[in-house]
C-alpha atoms as a PDB file:
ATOM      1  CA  UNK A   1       0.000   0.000   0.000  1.00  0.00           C
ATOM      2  CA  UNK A   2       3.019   2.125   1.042  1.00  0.00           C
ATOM      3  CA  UNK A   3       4.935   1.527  -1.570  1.00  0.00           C
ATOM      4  CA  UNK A   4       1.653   2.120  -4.230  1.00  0.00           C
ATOM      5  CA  UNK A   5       0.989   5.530  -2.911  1.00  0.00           C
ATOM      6  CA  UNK A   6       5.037   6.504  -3.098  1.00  0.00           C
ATOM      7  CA  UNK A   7       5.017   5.344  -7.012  1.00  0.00           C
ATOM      8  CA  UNK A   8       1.670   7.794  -7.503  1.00  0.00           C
ATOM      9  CA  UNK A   9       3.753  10.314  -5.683  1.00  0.00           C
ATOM     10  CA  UNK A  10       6.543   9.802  -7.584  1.00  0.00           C
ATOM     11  CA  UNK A  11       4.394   9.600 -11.206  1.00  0.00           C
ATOM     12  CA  UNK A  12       2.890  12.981  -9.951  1.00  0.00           C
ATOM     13  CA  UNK A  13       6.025  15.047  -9.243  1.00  0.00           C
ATOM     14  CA  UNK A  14       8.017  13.592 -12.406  1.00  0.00           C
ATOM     15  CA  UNK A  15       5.090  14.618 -14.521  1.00  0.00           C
ATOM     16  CA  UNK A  16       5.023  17.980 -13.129  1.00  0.00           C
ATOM     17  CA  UNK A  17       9.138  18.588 -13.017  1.00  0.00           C
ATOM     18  CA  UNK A  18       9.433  21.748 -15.553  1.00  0.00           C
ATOM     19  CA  UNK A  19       6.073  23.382 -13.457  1.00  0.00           C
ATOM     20  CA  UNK A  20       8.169  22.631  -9.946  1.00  0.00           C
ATOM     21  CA  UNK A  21      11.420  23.663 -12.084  1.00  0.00           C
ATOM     22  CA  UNK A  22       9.886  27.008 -13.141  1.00  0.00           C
ATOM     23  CA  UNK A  23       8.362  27.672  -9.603  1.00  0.00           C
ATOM     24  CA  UNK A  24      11.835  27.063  -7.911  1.00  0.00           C
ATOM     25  CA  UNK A  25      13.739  29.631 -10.760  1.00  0.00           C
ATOM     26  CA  UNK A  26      10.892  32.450  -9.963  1.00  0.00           C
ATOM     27  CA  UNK A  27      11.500  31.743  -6.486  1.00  0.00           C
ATOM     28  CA  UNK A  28      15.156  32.277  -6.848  1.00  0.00           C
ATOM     29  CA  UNK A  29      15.351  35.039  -8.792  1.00  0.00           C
ATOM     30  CA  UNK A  30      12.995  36.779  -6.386  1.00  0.00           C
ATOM     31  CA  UNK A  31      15.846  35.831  -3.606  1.00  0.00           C
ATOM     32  CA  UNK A  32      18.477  37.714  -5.824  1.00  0.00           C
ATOM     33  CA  UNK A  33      16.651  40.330  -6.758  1.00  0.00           C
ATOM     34  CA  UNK A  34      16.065  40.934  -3.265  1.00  0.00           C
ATOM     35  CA  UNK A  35      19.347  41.084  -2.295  1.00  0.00           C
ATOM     36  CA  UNK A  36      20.415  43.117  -5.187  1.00  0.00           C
ATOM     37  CA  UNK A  37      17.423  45.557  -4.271  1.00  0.00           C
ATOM     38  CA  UNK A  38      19.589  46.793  -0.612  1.00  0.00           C
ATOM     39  CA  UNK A  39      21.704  48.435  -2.896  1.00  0.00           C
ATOM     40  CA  UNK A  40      19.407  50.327  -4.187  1.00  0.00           C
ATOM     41  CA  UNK A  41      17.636  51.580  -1.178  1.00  0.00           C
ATOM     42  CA  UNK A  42      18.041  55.269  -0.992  1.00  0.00           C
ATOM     43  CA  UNK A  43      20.280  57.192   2.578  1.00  0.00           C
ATOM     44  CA  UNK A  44      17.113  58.220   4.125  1.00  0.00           C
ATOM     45  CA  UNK A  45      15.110  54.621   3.701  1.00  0.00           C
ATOM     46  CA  UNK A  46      18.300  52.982   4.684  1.00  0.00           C
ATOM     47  CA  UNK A  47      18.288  55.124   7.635  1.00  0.00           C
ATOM     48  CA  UNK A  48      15.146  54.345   8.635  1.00  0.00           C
ATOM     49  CA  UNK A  49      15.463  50.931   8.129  1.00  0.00           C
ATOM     50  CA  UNK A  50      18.443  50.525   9.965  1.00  0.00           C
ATOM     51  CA  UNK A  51      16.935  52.361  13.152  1.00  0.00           C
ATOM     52  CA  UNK A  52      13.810  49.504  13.307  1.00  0.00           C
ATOM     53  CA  UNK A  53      16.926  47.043  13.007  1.00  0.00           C
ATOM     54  CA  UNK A  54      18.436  48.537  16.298  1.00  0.00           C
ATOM     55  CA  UNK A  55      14.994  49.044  17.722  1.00  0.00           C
ATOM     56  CA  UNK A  56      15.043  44.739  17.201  1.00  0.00           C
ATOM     57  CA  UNK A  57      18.580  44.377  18.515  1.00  0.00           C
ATOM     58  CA  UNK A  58      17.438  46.212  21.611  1.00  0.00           C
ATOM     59  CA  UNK A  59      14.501  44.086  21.867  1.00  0.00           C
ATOM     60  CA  UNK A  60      16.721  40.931  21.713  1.00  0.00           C
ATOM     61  CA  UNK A  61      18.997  42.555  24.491  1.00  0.00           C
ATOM     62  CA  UNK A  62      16.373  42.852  26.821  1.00  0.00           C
ATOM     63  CA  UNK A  63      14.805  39.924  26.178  1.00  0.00           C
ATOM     64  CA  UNK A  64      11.802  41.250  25.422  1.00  0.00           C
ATOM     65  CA  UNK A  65      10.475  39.054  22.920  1.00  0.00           C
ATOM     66  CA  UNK A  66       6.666  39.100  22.087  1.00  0.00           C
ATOM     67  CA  UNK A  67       4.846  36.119  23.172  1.00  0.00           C
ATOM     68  CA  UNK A  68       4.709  33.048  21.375  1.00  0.00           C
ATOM     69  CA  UNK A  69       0.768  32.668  21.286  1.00  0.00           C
ATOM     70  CA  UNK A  70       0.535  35.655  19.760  1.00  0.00           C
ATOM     71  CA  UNK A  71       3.624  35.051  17.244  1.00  0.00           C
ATOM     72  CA  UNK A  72       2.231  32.037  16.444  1.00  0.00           C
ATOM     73  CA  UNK A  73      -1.376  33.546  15.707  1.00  0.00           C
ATOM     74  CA  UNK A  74      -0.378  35.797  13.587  1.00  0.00           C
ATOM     75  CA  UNK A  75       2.030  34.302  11.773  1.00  0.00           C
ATOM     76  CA  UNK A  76       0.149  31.066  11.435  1.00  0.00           C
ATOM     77  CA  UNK A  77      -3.149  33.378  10.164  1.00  0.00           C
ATOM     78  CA  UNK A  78      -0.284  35.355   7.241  1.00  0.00           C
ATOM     79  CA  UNK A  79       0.562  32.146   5.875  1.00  0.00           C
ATOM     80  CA  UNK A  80      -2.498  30.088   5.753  1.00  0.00           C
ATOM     81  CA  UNK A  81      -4.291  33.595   4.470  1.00  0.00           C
ATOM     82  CA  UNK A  82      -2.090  35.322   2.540  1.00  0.00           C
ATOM     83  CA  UNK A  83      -0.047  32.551   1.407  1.00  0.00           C
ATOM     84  CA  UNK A  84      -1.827  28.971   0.992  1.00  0.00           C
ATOM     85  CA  UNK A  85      -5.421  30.501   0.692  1.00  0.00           C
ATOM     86  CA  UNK A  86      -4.229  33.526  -2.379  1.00  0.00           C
ATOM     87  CA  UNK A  87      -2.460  30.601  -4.281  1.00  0.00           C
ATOM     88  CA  UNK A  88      -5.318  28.348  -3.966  1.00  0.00           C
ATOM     89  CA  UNK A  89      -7.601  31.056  -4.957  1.00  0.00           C
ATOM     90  CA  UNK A  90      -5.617  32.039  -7.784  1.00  0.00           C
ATOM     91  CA  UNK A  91      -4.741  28.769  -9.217  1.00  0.00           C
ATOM     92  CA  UNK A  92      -8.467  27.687  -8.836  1.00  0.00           C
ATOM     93  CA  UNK A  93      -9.246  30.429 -10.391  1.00  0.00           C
ATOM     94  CA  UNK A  94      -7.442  29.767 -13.660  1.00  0.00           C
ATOM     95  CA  UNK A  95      -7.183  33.472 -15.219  1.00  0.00           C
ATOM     96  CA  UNK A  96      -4.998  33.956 -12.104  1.00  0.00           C
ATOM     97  CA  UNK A  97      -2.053  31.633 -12.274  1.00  0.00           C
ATOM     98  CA  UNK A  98       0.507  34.152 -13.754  1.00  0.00           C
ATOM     99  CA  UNK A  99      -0.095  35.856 -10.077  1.00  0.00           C
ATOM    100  CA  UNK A 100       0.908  32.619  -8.651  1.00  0.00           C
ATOM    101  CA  UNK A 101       4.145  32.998  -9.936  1.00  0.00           C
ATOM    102  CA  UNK A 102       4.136  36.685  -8.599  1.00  0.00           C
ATOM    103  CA  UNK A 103       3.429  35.821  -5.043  1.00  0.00           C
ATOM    104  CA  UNK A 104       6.317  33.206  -5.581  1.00  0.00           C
ATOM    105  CA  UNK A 105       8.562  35.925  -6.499  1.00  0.00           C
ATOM    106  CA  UNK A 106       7.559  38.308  -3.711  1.00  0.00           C
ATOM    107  CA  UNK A 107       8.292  36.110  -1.492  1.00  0.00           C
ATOM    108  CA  UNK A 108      11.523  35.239  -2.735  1.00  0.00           C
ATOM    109  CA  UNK A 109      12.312  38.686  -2.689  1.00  0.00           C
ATOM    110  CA  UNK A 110      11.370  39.390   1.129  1.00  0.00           C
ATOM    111  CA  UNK A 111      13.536  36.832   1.746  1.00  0.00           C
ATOM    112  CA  UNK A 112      16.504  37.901  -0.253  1.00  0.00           C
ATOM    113  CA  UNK A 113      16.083  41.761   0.918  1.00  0.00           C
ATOM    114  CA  UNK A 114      15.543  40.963   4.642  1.00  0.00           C
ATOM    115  CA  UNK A 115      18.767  38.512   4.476  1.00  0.00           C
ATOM    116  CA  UNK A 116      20.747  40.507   3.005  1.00  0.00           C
ATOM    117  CA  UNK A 117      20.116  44.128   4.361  1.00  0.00           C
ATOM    118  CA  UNK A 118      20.878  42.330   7.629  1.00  0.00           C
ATOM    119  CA  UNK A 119      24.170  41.171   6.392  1.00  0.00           C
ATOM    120  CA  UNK A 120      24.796  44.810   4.956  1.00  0.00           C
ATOM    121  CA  UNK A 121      23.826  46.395   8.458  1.00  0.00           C
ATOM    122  CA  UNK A 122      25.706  44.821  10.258  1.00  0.00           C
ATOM    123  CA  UNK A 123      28.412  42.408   8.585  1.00  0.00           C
ATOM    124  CA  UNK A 124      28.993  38.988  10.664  1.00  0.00           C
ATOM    125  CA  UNK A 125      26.868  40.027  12.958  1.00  0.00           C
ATOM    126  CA  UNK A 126      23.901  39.826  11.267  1.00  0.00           C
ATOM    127  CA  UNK A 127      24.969  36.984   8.831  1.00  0.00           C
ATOM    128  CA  UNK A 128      24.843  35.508  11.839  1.00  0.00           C
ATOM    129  CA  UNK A 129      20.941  36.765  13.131  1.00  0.00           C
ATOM    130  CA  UNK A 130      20.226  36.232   9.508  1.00  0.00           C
ATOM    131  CA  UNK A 131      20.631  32.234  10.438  1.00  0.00           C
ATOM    132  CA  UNK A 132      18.700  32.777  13.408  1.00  0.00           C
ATOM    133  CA  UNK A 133      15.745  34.703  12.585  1.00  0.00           C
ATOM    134  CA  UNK A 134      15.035  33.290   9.011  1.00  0.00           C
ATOM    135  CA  UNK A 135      16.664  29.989   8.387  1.00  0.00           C
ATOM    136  CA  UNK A 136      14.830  27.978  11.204  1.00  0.00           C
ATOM    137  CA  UNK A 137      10.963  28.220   9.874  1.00  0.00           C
ATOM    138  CA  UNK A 138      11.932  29.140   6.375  1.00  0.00           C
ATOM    139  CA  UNK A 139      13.280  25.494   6.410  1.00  0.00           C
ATOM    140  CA  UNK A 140       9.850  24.302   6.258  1.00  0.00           C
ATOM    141  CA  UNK A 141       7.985  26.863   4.702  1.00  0.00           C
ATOM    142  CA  UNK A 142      10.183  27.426   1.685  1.00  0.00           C
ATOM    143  CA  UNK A 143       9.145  23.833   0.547  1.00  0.00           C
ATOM    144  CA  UNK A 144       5.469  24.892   1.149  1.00  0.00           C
ATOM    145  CA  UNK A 145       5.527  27.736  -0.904  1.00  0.00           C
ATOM    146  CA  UNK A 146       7.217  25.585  -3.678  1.00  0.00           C
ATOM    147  CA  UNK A 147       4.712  22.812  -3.795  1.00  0.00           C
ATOM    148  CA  UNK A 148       1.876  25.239  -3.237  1.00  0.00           C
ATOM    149  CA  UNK A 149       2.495  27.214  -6.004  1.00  0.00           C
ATOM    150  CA  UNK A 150       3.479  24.576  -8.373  1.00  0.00           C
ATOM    151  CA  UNK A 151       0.372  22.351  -7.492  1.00  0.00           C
ATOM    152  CA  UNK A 152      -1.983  25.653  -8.176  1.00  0.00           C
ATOM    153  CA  UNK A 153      -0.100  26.161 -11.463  1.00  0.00           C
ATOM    154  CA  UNK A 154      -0.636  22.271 -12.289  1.00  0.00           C
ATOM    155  CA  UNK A 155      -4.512  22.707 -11.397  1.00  0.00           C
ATOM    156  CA  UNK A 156      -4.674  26.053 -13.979  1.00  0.00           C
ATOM    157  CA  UNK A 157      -2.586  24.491 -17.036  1.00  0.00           C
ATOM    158  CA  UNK A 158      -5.212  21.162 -16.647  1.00  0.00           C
ATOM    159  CA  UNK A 159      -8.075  22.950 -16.227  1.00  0.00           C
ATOM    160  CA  UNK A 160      -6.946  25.064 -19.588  1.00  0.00           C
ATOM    161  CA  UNK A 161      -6.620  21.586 -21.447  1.00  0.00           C
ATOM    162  CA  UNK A 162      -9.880  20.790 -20.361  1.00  0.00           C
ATOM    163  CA  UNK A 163     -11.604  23.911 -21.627  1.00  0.00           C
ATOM    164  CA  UNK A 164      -9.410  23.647 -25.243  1.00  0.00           C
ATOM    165  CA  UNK A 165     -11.146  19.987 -25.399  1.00  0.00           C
ATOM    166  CA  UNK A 166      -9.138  17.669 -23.821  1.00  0.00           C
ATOM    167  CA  UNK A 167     -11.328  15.283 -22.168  1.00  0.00           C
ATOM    168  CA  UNK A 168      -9.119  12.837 -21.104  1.00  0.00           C
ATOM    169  CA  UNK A 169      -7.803  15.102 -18.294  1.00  0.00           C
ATOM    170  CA  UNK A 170     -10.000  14.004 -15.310  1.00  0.00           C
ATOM    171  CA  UNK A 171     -10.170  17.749 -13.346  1.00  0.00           C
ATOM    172  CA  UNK A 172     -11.731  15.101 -10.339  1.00  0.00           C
ATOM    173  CA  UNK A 173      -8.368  14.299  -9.708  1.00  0.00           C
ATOM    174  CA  UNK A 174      -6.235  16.980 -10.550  1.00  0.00           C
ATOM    175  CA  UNK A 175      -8.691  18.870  -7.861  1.00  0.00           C
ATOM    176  CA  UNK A 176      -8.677  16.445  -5.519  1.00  0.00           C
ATOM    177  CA  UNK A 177      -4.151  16.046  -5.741  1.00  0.00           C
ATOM    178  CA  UNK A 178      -4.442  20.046  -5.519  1.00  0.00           C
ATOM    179  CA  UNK A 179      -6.268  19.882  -2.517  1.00  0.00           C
ATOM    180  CA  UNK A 180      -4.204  17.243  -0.687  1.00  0.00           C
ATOM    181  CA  UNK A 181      -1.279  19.185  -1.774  1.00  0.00           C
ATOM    182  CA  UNK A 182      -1.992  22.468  -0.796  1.00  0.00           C
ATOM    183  CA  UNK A 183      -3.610  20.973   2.891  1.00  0.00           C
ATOM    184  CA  UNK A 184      -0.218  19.450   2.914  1.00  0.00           C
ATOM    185  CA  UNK A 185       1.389  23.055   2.323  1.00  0.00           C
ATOM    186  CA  UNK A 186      -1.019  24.313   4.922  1.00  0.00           C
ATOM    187  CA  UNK A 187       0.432  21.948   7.638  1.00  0.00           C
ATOM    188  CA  UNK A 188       3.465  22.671   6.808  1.00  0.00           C
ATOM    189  CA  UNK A 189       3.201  26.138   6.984  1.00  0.00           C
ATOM    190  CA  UNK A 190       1.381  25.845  10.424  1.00  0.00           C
ATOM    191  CA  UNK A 191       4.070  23.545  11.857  1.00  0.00           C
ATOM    192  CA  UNK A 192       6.955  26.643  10.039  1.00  0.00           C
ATOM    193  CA  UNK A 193       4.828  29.139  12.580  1.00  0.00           C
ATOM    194  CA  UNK A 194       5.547  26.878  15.411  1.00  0.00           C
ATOM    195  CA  UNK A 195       9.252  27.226  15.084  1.00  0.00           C
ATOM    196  CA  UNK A 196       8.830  30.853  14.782  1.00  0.00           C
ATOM    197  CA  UNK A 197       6.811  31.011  17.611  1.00  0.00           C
ATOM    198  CA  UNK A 198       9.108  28.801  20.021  1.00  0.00           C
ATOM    199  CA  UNK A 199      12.196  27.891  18.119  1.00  0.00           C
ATOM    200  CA  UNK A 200      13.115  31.165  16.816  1.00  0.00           C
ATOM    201  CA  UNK A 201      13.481  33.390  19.803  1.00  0.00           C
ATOM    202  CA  UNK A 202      15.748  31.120  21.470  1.00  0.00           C
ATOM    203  CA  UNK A 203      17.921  30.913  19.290  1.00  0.00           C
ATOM    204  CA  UNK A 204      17.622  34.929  18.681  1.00  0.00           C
ATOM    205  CA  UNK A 205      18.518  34.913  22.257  1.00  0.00           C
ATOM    206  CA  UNK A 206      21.169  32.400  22.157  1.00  0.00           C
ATOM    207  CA  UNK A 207      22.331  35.224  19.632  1.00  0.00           C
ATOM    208  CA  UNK A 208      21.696  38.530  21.485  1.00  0.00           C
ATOM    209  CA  UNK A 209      24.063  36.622  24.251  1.00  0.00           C
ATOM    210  CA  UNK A 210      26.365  36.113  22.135  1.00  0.00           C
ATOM    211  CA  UNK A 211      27.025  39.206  20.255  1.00  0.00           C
ATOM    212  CA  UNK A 212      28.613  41.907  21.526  1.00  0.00           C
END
């Protein structure tokens, strides 16, 4: 049984490699162009950027770190809403699957800008509160946004075959592997708000003690 359900699995996600391919790319270039982007920011909106960065540093130092419930609330309600419910949306909705690909990138790019403005800012020191504060839940939800996107994308191109007369593309099941896909994406990005909630401040305090 196992070993039936791995070889659909498999079937699935080699049939779909250019769509995961493609998702992956926009997600990367989003990283780099985020990262590029800190070089662009202008004195005043570096300025200001870099005094919420102390403003967190001070935080740290004091150990004054918001609670978790309400970390993981919030965070758990941005990327079920705003993440796994606008791709669904979107890639159910067929006309809206280049956007897909846009929330991919923006993403990406968060990612990128927030890494490496840290990095800028403040050198070692915040390569090293870059690992802290964005590699632990990123870990997990990186792969969710992957397989969410590319799984609304696969829903939109077989839906499109189906409306250019294609009938032997059962939408049954491509709905139905969408949905078990993106509720897998959905956990994921749940359990990803969990490590921000508990995982992440400890080791932003492990950090705080450590830097000078």
């Amino acid at each position: 049984m196992a070993g039936g359900f791995a070889d659909v699995l498999k079937g699935y996600f080699r049939r779909r490699t250019a769509i995961y391919l493609s998702v992956v790319i926009v997600f990367a270039m989003g990283t780099v162009w985020g990262g590029l982007a800190v070089g662009r920011v202008g004195t005043d909106q570096r300025a200001a950027l870099g005094l919420e960065l102390e403003g967190l540093m001070d935080v740290e130092k004091e150990r004054a770190f918001p609670e978790p419930e309400d970390v993981l609330r919030q965070a758990a309600a941005d990327q079920l809403l705003k993440t796994v419910g606008l791709i669904g949306l979107l890639g159910l909705s067929i006309i809206g699957a280049p956007f897909v690909l846009a929330v991919v990138f923006l993403r990406g790019f968060v990612l990128g800008f927030t890494a490496a403005f840290l990095v800028d800012r403040l050198m070692f020191r915040g390569l090293i509160l870059a690992v802290a504060a964005i590699v632990p839940h990123n870990v997990l939800a990186v792969p969710a946004l992957i397989v969410a996107g590319a799984s609304a994308i696969s829903f939109s191109l077989a839906a499109v075959r189906v409306l250019l007369g294609r009938r032997e593309t059962s939408m049954y099941h491509h709905l139905l592997g969408t949905g078990l896909l993106l509720g897998t994406s959905a956990a994921a990005f749940v359990a990803a708000a969990f490590v921000e909630a508990y995982v992440t401040p400890v080791l932003m305090d492990a950090v705080a003690r450590m830097l000078p």
